[in-house]
N, C-alpha and C. Protein backbone atom coordinates (compact mmCIF):
# COMPACT_ATOMS: atom_id res chain seq x y z
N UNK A 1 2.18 0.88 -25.11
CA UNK A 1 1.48 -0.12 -24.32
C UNK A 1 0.01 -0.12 -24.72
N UNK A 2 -0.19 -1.41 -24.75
CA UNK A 2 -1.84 -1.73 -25.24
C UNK A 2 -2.62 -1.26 -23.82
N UNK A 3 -3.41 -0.23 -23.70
CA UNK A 3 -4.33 -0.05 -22.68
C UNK A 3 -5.89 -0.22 -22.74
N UNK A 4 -6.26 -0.94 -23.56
CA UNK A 4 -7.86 -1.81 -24.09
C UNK A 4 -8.13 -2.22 -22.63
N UNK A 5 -7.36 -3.01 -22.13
CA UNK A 5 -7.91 -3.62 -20.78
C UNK A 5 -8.22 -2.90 -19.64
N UNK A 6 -8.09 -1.99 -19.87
CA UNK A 6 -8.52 -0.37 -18.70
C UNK A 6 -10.07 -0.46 -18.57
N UNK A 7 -10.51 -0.81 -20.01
CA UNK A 7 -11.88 -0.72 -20.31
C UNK A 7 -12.78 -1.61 -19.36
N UNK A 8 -11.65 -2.62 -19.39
CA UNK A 8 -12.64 -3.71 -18.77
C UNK A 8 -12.78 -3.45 -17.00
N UNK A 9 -11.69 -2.42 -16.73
CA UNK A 9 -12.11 -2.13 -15.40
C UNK A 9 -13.18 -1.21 -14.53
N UNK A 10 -13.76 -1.36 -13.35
CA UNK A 10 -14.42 -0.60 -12.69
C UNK A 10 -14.09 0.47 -11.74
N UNK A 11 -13.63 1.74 -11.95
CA UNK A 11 -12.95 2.06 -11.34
C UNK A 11 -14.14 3.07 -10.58
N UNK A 12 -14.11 3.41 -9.08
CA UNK A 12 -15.04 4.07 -8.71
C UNK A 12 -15.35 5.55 -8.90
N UNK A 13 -16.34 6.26 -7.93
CA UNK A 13 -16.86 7.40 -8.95
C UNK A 13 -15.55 8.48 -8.69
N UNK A 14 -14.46 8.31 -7.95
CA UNK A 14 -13.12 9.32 -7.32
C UNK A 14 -12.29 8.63 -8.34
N UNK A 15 -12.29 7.80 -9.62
CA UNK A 15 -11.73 7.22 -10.31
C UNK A 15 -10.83 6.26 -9.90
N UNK A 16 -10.66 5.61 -8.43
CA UNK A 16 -10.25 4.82 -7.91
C UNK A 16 -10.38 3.25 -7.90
N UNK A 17 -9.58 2.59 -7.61
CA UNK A 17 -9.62 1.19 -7.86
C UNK A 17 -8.85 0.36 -6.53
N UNK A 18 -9.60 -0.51 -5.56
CA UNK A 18 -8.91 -1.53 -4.45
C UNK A 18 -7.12 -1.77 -5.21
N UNK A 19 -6.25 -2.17 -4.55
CA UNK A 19 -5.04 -2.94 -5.33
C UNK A 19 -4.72 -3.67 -3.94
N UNK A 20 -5.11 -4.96 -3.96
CA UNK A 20 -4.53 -6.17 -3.13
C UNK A 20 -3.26 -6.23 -3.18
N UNK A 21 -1.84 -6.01 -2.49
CA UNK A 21 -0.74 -6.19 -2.52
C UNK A 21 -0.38 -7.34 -2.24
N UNK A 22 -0.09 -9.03 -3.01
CA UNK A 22 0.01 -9.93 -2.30
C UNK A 22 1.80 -10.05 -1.99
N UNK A 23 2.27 -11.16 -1.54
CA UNK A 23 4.24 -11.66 -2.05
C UNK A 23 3.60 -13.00 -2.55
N UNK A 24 4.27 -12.93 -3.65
CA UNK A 24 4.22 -14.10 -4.71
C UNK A 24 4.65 -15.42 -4.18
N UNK A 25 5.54 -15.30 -3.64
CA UNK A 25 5.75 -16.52 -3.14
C UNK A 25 5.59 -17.35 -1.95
N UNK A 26 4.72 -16.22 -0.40
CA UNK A 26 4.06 -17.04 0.01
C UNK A 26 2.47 -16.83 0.15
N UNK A 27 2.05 -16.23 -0.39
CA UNK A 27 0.40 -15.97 -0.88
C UNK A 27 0.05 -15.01 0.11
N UNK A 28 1.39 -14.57 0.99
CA UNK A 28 0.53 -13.72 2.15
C UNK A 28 0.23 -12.11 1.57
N UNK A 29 -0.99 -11.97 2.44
CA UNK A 29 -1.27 -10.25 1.67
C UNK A 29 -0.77 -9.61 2.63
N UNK A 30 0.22 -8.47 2.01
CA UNK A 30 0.52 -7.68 2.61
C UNK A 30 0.43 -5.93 2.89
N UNK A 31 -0.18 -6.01 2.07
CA UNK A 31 -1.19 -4.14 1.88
C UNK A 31 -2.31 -4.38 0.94
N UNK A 32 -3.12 -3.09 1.05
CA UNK A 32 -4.72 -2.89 0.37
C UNK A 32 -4.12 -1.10 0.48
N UNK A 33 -4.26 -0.83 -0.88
CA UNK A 33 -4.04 0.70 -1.30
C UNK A 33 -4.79 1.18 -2.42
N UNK A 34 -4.76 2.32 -2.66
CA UNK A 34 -5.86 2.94 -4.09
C UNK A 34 -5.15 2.90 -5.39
N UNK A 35 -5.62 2.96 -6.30
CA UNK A 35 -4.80 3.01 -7.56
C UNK A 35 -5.91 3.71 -8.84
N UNK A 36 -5.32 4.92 -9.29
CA UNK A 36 -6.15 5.52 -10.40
C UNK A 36 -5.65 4.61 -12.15
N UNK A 37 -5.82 4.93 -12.99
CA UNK A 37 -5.44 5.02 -14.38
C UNK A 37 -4.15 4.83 -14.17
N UNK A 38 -3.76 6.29 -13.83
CA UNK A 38 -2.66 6.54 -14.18
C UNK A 38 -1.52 5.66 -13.31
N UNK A 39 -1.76 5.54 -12.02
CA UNK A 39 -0.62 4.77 -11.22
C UNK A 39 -0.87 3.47 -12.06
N UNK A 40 -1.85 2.88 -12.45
CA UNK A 40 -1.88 1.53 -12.64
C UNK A 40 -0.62 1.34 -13.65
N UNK A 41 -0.82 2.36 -14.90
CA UNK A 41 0.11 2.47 -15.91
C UNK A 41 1.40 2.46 -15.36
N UNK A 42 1.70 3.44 -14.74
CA UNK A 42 2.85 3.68 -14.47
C UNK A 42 3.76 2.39 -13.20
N UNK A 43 2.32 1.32 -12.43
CA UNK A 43 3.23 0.04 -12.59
C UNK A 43 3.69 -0.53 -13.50
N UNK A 44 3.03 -1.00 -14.38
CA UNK A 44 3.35 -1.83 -15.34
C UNK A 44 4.47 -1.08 -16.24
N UNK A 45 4.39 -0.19 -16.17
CA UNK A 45 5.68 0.70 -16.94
C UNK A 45 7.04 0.42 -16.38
N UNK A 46 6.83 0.53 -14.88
CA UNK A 46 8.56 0.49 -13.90
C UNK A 46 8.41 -0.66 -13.39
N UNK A 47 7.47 -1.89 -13.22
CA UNK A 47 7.06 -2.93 -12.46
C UNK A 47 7.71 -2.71 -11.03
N UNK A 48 7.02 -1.58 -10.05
CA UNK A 48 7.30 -0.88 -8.89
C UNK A 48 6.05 -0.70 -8.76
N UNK A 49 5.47 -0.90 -7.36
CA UNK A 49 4.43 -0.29 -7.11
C UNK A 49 3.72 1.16 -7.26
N UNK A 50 3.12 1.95 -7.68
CA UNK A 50 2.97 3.14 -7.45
C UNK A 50 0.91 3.35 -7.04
N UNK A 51 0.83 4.35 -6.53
CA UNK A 51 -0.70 4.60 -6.29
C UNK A 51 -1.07 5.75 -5.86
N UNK A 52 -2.22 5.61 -5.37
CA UNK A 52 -3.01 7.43 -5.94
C UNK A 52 -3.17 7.59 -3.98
N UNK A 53 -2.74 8.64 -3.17
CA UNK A 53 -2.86 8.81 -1.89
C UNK A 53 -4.05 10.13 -1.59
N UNK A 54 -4.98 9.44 -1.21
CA UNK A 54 -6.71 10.00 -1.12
C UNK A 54 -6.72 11.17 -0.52
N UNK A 55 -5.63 11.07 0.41
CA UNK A 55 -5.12 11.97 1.76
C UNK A 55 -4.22 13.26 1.34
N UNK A 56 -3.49 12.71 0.29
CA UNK A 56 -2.48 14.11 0.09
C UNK A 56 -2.79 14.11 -1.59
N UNK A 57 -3.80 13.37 -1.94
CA UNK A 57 -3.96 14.01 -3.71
C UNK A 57 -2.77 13.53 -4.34
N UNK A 58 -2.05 12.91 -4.34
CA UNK A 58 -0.90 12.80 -5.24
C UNK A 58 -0.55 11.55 -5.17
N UNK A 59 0.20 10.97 -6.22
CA UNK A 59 0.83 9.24 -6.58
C UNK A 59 2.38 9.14 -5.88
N UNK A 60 2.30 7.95 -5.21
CA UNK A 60 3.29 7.60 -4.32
C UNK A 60 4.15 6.43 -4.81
N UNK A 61 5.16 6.18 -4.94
CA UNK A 61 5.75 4.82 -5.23
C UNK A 61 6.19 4.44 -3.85
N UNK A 62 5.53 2.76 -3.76
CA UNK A 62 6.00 2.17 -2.45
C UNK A 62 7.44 2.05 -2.17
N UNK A 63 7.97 2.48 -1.32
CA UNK A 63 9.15 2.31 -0.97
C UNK A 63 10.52 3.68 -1.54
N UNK A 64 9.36 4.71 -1.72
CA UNK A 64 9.99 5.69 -2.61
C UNK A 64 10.86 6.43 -1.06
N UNK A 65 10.49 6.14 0.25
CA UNK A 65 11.29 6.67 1.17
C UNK A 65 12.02 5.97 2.15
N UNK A 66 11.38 4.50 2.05
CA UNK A 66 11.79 3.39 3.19
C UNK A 66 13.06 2.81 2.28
N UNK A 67 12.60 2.21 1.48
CA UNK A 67 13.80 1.33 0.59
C UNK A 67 12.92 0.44 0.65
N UNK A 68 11.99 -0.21 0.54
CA UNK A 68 11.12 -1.35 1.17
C UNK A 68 10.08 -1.17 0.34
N UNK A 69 10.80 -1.20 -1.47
CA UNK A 69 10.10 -1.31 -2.57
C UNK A 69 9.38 -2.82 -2.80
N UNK A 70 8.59 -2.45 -3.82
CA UNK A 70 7.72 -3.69 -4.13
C UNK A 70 8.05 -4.06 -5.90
N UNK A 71 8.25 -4.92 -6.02
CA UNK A 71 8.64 -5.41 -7.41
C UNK A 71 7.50 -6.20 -7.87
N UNK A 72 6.89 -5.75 -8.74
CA UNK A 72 5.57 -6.60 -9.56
C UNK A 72 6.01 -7.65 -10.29
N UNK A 73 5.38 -9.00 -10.03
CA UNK A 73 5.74 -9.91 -11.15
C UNK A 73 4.55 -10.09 -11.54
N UNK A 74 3.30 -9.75 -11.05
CA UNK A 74 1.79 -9.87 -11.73
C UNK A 74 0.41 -9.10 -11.36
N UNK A 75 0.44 -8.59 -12.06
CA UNK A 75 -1.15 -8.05 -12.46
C UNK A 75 -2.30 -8.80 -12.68
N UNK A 76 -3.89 -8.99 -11.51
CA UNK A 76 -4.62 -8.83 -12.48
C UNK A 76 -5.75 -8.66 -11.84
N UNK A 77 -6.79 -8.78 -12.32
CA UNK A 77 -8.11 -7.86 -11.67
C UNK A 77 -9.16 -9.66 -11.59
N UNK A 78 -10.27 -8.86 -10.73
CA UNK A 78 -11.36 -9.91 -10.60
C UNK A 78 -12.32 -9.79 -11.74
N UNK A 79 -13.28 -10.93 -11.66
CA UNK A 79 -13.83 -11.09 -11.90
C UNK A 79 -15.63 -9.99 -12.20
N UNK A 80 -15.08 -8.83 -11.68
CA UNK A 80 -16.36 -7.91 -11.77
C UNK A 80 -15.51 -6.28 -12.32
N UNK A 81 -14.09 -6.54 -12.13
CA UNK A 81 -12.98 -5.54 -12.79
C UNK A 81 -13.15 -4.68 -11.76
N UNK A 82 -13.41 -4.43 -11.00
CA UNK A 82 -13.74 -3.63 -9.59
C UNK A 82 -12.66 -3.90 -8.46
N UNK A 83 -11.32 -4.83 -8.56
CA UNK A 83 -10.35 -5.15 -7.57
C UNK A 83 -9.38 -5.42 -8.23
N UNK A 84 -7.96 -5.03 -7.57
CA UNK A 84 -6.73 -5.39 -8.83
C UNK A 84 -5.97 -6.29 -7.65
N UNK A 85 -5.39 -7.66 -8.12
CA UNK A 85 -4.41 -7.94 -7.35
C UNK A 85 -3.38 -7.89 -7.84
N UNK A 86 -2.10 -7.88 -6.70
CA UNK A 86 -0.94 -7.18 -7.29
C UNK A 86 0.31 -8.21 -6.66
N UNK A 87 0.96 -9.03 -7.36
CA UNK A 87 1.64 -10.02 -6.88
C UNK A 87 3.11 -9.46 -7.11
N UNK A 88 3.24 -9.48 -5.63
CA UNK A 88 5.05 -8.54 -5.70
C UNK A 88 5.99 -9.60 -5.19
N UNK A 89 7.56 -9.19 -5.11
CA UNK A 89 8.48 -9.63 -4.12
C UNK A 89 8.53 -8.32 -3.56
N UNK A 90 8.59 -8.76 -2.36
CA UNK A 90 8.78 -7.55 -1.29
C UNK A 90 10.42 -7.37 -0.90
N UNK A 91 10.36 -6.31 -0.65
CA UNK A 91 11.86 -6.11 0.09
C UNK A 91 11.47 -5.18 1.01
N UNK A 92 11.58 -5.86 2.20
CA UNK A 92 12.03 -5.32 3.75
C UNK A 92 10.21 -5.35 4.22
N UNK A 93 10.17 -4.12 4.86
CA UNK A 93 8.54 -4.32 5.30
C UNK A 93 7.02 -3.80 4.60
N UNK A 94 6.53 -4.81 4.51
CA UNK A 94 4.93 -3.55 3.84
C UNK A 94 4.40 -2.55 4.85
N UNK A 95 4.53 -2.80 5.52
CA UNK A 95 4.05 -2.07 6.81
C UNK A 95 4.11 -0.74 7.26
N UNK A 96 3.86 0.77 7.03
CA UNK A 96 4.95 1.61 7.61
C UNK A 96 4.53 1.42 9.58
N UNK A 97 4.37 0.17 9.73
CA UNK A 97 4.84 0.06 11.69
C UNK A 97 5.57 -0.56 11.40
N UNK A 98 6.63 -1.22 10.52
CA UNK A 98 7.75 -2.23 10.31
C UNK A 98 7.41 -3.55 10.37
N UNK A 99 6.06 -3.83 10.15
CA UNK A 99 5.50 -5.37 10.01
C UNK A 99 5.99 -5.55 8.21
N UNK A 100 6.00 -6.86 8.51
CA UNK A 100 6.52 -7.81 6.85
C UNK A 100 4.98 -6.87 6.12
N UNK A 101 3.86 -7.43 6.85
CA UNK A 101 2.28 -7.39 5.85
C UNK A 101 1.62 -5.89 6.86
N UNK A 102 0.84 -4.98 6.12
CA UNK A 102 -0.30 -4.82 7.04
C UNK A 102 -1.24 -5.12 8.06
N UNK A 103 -1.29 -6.43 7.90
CA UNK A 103 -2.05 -6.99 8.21
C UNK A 103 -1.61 -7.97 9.62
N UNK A 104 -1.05 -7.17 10.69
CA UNK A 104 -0.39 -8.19 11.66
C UNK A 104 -1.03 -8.33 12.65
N UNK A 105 -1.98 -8.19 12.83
CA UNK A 105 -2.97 -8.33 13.97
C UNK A 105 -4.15 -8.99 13.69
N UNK A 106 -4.37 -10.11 14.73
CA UNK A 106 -5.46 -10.98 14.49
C UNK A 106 -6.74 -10.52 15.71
N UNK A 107 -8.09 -10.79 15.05
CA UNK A 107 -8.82 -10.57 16.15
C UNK A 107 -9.58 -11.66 16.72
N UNK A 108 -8.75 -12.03 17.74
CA UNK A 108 -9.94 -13.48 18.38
C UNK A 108 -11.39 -13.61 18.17
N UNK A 109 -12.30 -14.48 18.44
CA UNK A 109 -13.46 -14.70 18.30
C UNK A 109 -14.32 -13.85 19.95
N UNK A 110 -13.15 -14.07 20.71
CA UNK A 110 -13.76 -13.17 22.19
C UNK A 110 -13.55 -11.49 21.78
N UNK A 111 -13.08 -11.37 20.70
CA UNK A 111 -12.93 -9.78 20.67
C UNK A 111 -11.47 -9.11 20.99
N UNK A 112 -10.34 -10.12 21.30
CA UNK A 112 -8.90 -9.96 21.60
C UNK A 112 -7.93 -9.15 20.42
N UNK A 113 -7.18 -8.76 20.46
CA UNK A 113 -6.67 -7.92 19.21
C UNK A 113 -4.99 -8.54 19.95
N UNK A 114 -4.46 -9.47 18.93
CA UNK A 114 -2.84 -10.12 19.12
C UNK A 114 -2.56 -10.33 17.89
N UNK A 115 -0.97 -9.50 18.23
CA UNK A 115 -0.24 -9.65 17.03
C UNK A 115 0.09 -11.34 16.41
N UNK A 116 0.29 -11.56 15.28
CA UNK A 116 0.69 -12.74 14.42
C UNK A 116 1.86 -12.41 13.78
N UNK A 117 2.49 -11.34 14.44
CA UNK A 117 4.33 -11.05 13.74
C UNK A 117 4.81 -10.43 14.29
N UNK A 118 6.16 -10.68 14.04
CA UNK A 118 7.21 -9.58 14.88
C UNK A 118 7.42 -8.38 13.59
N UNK A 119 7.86 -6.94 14.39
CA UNK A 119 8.01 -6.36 13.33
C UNK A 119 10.09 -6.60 12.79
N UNK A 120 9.81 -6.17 11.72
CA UNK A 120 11.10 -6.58 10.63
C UNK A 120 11.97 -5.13 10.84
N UNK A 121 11.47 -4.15 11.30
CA UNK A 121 12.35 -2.79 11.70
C UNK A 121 11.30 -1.58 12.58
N UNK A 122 12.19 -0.81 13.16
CA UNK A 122 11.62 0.10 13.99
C UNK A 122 11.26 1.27 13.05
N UNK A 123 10.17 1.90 12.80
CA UNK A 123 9.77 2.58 11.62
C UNK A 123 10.31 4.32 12.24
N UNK A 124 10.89 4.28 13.56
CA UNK A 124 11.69 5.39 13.97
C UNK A 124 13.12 5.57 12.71
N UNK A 125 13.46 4.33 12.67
CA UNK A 125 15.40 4.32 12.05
C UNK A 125 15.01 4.61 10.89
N UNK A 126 13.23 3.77 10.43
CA UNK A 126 13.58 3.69 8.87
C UNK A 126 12.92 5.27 8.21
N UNK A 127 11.72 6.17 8.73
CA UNK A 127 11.23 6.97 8.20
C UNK A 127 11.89 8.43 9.09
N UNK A 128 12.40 8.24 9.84
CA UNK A 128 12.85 9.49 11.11
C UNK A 128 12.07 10.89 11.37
N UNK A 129 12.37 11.65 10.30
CA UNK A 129 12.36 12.69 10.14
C UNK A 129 10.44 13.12 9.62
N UNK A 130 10.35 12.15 8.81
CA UNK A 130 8.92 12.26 8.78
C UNK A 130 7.88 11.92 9.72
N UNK A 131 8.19 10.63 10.41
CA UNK A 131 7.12 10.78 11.17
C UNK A 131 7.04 11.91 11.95
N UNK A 132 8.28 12.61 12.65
CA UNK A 132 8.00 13.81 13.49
C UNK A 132 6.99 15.13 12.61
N UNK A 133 7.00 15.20 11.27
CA UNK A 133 6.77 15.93 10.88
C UNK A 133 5.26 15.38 10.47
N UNK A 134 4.46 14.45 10.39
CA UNK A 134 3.46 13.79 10.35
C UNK A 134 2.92 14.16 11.51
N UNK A 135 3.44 13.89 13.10
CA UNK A 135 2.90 13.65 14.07
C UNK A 135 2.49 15.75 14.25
N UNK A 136 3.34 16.66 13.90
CA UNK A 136 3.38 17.70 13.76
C UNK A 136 2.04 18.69 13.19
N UNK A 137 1.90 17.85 11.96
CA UNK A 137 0.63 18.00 11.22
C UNK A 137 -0.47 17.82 11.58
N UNK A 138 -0.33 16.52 12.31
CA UNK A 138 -1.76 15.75 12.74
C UNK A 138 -1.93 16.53 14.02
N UNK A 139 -1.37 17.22 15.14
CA UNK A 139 -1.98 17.88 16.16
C UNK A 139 -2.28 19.41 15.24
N UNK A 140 -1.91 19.74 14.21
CA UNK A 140 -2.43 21.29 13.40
C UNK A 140 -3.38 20.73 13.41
N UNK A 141 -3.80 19.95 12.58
CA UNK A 141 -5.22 19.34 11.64
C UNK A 141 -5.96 18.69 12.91
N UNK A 142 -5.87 18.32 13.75
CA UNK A 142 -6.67 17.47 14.67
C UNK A 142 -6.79 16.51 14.26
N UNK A 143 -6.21 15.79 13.70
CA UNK A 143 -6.31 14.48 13.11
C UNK A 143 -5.67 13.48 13.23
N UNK A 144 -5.89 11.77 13.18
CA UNK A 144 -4.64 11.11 13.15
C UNK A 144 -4.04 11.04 11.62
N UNK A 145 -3.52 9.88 12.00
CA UNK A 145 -3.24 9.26 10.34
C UNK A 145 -1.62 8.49 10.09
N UNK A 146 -1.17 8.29 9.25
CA UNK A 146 0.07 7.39 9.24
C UNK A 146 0.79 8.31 8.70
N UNK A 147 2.23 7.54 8.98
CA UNK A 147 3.49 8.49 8.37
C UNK A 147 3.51 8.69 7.00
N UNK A 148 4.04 9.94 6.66
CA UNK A 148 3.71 10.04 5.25
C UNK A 148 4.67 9.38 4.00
N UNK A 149 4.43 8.68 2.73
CA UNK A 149 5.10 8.08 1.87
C UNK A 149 6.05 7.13 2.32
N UNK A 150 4.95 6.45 3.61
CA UNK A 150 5.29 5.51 4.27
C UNK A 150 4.69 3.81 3.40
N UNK A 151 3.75 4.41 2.82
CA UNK A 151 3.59 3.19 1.61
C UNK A 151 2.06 2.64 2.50
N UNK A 152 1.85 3.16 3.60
CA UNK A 152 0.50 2.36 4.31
C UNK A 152 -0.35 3.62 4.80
N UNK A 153 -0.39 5.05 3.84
CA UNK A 153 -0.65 5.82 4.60
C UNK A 153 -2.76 5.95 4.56
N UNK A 154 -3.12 7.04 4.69
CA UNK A 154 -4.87 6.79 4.49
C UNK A 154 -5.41 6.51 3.37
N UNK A 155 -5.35 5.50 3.26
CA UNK A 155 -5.85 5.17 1.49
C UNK A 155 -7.31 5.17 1.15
């Protein structure tokens, strides 16, 4: 694989890079995750999402535990090489709360916080065993955070 075009990107000083998750076919965005070098490659290699998780140090492929993989049909970056968008078909939810997108909550102009979707599955049936073991962690650590290799975790 020709990797010249790496060059042209900005990747920040943690060697990181934005990746806009859109669905191709109705323009809606449905995740914002990190992506190093190496995950970038290794989309375009499996055309599967994969990315770099800030939180646990290590590269994740979306849907590597839900089934609720992402299939790339396009790559490409902006205009300053500093943002990658990533045009998938989705299967099942982006969400690990079982929303289609991340992004399901709108915030009124009065300051209101309402959902704009129903969710597509109960993220109890689809991740089980991990979230208990997430929620487990996070009272050790004092911390919150999302289920793990849930595909939406602290990026």
């Amino acid at each position: 694989m020709n990797e010249d075009f790496l060059d042209q990107l900005r990747f920040n000083a943690d060697g990181l890079i934005p990746a806009i998750v859109q669905e191709r076919k109705t323009g809606r965005v449905l995740m914002m995750a990190w992506m190093n070098r190496d995950s970038l490659l290794k989309t375009l290699e499996t055309k599967r999402t994969w990315f770099w998780s800030r939180s646990r140090r290590k590269y994740w492929m979306k849907g590597e535990s839900s089934g609720h993989v992402q299939r790339v049909e396009k790559v490409a970056f902006d205009c300053d090489g500093d943002t990658l968008l990533l045009e998938v078909e989705q299967v099942g939810a982006a969400c690990h709360e079982g929303y289609k997108s991340c992004f399901f909550r709108n915030v009124s102009f009065e300051g209101e916080v309402r959902p704009n979707d129903e969710p597509l599955v109960k993220p109890e049936a689809v991740y089980k065993d991990k979230i208990k073991e997430a929620r487990r962690q996070e009272k050790q650590e004092g911390g919150g955070g999302c289920a793990p290799d849930s595909g939406a975790e602290k990026a």
